[in-house]
C-alpha atoms as a PDB file:
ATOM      1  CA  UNK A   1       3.945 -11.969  19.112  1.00  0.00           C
ATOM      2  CA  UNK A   2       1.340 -10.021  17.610  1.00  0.00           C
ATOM      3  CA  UNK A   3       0.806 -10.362  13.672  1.00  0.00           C
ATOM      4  CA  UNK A   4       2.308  -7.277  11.492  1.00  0.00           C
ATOM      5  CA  UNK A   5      -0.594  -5.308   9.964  1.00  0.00           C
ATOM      6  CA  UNK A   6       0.384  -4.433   6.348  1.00  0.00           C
ATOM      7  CA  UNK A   7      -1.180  -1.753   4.385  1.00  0.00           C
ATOM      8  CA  UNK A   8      -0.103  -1.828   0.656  1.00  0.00           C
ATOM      9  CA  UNK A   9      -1.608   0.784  -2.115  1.00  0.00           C
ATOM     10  CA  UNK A  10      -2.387  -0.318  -5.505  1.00  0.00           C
ATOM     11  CA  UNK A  11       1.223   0.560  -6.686  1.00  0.00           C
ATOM     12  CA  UNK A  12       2.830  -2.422  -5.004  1.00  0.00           C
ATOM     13  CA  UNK A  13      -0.439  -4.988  -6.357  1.00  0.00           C
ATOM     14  CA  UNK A  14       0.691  -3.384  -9.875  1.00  0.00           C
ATOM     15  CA  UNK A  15       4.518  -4.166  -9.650  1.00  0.00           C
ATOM     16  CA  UNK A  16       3.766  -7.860 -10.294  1.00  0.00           C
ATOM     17  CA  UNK A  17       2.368  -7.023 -14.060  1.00  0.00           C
ATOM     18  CA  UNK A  18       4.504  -4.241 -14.369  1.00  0.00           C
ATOM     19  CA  UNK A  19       7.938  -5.036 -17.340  1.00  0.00           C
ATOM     20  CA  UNK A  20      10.202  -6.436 -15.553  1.00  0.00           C
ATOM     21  CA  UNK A  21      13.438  -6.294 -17.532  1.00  0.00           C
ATOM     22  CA  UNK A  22      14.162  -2.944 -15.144  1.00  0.00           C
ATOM     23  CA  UNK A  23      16.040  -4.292 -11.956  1.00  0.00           C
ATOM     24  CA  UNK A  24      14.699  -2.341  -9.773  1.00  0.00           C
ATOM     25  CA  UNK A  25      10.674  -3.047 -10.749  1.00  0.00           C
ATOM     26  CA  UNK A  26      12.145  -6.970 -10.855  1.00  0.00           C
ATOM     27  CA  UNK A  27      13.219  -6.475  -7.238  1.00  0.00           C
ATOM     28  CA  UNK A  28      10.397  -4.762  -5.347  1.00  0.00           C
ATOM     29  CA  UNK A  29       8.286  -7.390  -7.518  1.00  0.00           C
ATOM     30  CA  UNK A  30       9.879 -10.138  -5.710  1.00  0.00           C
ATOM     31  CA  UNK A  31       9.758  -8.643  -2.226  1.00  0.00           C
ATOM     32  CA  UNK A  32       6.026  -8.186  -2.742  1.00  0.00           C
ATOM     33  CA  UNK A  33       5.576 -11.646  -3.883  1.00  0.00           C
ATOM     34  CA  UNK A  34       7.685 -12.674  -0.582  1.00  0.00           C
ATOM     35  CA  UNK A  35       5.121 -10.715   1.550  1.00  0.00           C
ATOM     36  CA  UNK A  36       1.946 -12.158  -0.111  1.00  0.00           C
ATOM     37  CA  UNK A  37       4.200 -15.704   1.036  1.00  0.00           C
ATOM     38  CA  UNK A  38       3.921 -14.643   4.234  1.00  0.00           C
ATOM     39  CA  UNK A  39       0.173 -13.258   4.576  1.00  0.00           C
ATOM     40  CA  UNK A  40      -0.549 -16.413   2.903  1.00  0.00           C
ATOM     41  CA  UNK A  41       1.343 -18.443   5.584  1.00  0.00           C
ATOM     42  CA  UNK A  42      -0.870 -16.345   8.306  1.00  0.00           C
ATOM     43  CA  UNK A  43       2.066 -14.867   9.153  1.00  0.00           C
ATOM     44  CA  UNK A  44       1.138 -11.136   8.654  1.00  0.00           C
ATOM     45  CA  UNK A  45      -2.259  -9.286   7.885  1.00  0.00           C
ATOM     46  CA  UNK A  46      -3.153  -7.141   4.468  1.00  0.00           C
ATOM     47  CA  UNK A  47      -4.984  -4.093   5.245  1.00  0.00           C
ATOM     48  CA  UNK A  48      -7.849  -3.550   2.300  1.00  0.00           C
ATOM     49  CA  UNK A  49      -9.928  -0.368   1.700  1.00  0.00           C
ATOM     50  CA  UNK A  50     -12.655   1.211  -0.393  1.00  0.00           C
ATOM     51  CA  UNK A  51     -10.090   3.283  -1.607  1.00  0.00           C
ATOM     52  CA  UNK A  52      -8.279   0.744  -2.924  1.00  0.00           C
ATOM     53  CA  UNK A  53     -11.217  -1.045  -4.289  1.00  0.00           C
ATOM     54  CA  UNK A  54     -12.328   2.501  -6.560  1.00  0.00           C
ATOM     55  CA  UNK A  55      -8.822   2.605  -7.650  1.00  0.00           C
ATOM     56  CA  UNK A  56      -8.730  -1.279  -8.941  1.00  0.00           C
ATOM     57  CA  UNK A  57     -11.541  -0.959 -10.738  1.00  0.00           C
ATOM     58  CA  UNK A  58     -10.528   2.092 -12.710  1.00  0.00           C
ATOM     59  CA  UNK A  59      -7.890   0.061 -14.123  1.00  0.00           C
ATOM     60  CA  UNK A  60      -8.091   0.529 -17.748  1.00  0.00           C
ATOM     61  CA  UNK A  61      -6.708  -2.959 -19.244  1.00  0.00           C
ATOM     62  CA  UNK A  62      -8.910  -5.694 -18.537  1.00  0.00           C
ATOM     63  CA  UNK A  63      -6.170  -9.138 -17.523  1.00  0.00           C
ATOM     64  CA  UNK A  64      -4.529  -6.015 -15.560  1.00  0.00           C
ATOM     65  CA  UNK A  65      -7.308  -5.424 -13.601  1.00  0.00           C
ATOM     66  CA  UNK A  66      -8.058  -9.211 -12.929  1.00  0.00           C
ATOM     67  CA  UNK A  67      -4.653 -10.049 -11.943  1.00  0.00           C
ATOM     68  CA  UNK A  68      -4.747  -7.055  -9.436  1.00  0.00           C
ATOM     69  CA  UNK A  69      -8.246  -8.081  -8.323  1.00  0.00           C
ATOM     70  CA  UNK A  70      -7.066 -11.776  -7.624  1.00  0.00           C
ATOM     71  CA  UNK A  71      -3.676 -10.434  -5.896  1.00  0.00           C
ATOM     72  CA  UNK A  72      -6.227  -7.827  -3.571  1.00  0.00           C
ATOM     73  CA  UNK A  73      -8.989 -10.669  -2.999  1.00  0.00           C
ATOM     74  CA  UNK A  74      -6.698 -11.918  -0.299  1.00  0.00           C
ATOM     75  CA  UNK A  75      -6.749  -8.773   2.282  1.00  0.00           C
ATOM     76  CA  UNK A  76      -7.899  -9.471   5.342  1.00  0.00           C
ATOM     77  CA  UNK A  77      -9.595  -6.368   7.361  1.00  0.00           C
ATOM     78  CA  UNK A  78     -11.555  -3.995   4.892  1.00  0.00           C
ATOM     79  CA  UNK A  79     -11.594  -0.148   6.137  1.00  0.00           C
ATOM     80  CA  UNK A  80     -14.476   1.856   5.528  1.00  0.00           C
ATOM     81  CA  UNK A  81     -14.012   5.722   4.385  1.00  0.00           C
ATOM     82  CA  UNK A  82     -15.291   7.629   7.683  1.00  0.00           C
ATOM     83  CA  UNK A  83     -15.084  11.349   8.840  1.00  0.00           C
ATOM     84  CA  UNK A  84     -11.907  10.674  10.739  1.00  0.00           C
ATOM     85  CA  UNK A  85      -9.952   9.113   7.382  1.00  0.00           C
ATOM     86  CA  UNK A  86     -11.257  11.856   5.629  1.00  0.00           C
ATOM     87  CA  UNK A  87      -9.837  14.810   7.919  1.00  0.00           C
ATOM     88  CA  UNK A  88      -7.369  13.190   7.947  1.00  0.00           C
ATOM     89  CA  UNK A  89      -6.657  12.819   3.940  1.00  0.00           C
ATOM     90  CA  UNK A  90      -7.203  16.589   3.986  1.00  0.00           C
ATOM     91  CA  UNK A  91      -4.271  17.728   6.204  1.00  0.00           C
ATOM     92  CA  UNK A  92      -1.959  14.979   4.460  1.00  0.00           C
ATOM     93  CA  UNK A  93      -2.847  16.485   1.085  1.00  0.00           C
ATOM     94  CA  UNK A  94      -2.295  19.775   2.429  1.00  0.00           C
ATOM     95  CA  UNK A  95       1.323  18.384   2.136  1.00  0.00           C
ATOM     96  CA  UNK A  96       1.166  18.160  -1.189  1.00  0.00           C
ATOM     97  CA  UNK A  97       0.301  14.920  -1.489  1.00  0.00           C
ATOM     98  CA  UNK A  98      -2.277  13.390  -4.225  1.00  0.00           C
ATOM     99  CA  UNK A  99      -6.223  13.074  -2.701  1.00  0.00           C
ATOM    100  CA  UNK A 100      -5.699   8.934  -3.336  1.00  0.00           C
ATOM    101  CA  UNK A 101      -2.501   8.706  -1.897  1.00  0.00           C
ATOM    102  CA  UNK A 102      -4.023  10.864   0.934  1.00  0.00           C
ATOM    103  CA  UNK A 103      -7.351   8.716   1.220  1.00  0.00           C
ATOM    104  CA  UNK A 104      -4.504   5.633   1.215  1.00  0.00           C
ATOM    105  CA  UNK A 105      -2.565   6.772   3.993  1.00  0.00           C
ATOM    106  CA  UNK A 106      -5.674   7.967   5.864  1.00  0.00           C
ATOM    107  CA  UNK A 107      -6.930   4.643   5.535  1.00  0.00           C
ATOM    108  CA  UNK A 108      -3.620   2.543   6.837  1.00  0.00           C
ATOM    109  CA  UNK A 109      -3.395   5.138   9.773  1.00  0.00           C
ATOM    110  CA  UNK A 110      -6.976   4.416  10.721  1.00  0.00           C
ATOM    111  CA  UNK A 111      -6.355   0.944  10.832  1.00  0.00           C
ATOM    112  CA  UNK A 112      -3.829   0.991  12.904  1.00  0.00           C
ATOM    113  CA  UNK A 113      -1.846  -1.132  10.311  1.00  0.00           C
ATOM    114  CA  UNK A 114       2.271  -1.254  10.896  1.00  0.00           C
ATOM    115  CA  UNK A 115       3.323  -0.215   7.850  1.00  0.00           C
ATOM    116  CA  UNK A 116       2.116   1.711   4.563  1.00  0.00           C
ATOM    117  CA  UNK A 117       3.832   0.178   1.681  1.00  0.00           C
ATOM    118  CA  UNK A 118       4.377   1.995  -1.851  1.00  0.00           C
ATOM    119  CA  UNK A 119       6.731   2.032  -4.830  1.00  0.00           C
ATOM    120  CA  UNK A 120       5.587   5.773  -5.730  1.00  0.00           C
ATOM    121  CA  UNK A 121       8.570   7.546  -4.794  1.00  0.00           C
ATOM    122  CA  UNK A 122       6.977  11.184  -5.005  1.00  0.00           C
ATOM    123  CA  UNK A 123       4.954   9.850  -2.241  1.00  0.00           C
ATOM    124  CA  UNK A 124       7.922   8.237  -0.637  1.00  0.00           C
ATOM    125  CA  UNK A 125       9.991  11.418  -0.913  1.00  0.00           C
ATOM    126  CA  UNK A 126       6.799  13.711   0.577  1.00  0.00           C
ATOM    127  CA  UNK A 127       6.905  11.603   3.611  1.00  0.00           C
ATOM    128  CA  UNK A 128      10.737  11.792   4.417  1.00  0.00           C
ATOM    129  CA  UNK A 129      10.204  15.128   4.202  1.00  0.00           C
ATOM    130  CA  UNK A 130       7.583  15.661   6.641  1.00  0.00           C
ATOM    131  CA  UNK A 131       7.799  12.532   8.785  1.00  0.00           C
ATOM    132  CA  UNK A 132       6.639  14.201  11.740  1.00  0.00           C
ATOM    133  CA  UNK A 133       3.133  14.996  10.228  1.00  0.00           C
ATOM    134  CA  UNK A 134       2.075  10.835   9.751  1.00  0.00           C
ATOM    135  CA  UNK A 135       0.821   8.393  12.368  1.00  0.00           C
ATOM    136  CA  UNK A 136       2.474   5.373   9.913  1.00  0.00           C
ATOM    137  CA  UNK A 137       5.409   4.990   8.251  1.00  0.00           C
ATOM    138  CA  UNK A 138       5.598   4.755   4.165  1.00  0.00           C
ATOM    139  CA  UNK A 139       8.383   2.839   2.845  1.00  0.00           C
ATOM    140  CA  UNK A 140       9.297   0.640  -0.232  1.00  0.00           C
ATOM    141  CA  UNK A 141       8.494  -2.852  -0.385  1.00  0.00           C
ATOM    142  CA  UNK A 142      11.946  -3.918  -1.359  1.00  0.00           C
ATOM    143  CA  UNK A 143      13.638  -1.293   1.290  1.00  0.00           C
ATOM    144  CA  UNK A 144      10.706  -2.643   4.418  1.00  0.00           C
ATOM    145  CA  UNK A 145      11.442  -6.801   3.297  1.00  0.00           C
ATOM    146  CA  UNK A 146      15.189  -6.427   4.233  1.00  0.00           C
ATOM    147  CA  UNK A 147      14.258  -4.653   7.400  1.00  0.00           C
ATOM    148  CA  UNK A 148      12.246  -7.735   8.510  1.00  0.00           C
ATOM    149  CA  UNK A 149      13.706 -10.550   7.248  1.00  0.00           C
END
């Protein structure tokens, strides 16, 4: 059985540091946490990118940005921003989708990785609504972990 290729944007490495008295941020903390189990356990790949390095290091509060950078310092494959992502980022903007996101989702689809995982629901809600137009499926962490397991 072939490993599952996981692409996760910077949202999800947040949710660990994020408050967690809201259920909801508690919950898609934990599932993230599960999946880092599992990548850890060799059971499924992280996706990197330059994208998500740039965005990482325009975190603004210092431990923040270390905890993220120790949570990202475990990806696996590390994609490179080419022509392709790029043309690519432009029609999925064209949806009205934010240039990072885009570069993000640009980036997972070039790698070929299973599954793009967020907790921005704007960008959530863009994709249900033109499904059609993406090569890899966004989804919640928390929504994708009871899929799986």
């Amino acid at each position: 059985m072939k490993s599952m290729r996981i692409y996760m944007d910077v949202c999800c490495l947040n949710r660990p540091f994020d408050d967690q008295s809201q259920h909801k941020i508690h919950l898609e903390a934990e599932a993230i946490k599960i999946i880092f189990d599992k990548i850890e356990l060799q059971k499924w790949k992280i996706i990197s990118s330059e994208v998500i390095d740039l965005e990482i290091s325009k975190i603004p509060e210092l431990l923040r940005k270390r905890q993220v950078e120790l949570l990202a310092s475990v990806y696996q494959d590390k994609i490179r921003i080419n022509d392709e992502i790029i043309e690519q980022a432009k029609t999925i903007q064209s949806l009205g989708i934010k240039a990072f996101d885009a570069l993000h989702v640009g980036c997972a689809s070039y790698a070929k990785a299973d599954v793009f995982l967020t907790t921005d629901e704007e960008l959530i809600q863009k994709y249900e609504s033109h499904k059609d137009k993406f090569q890899i499926r966004i989804v919640n962490p928390l929504e994708w972990i009871y899929e799986v397991e």
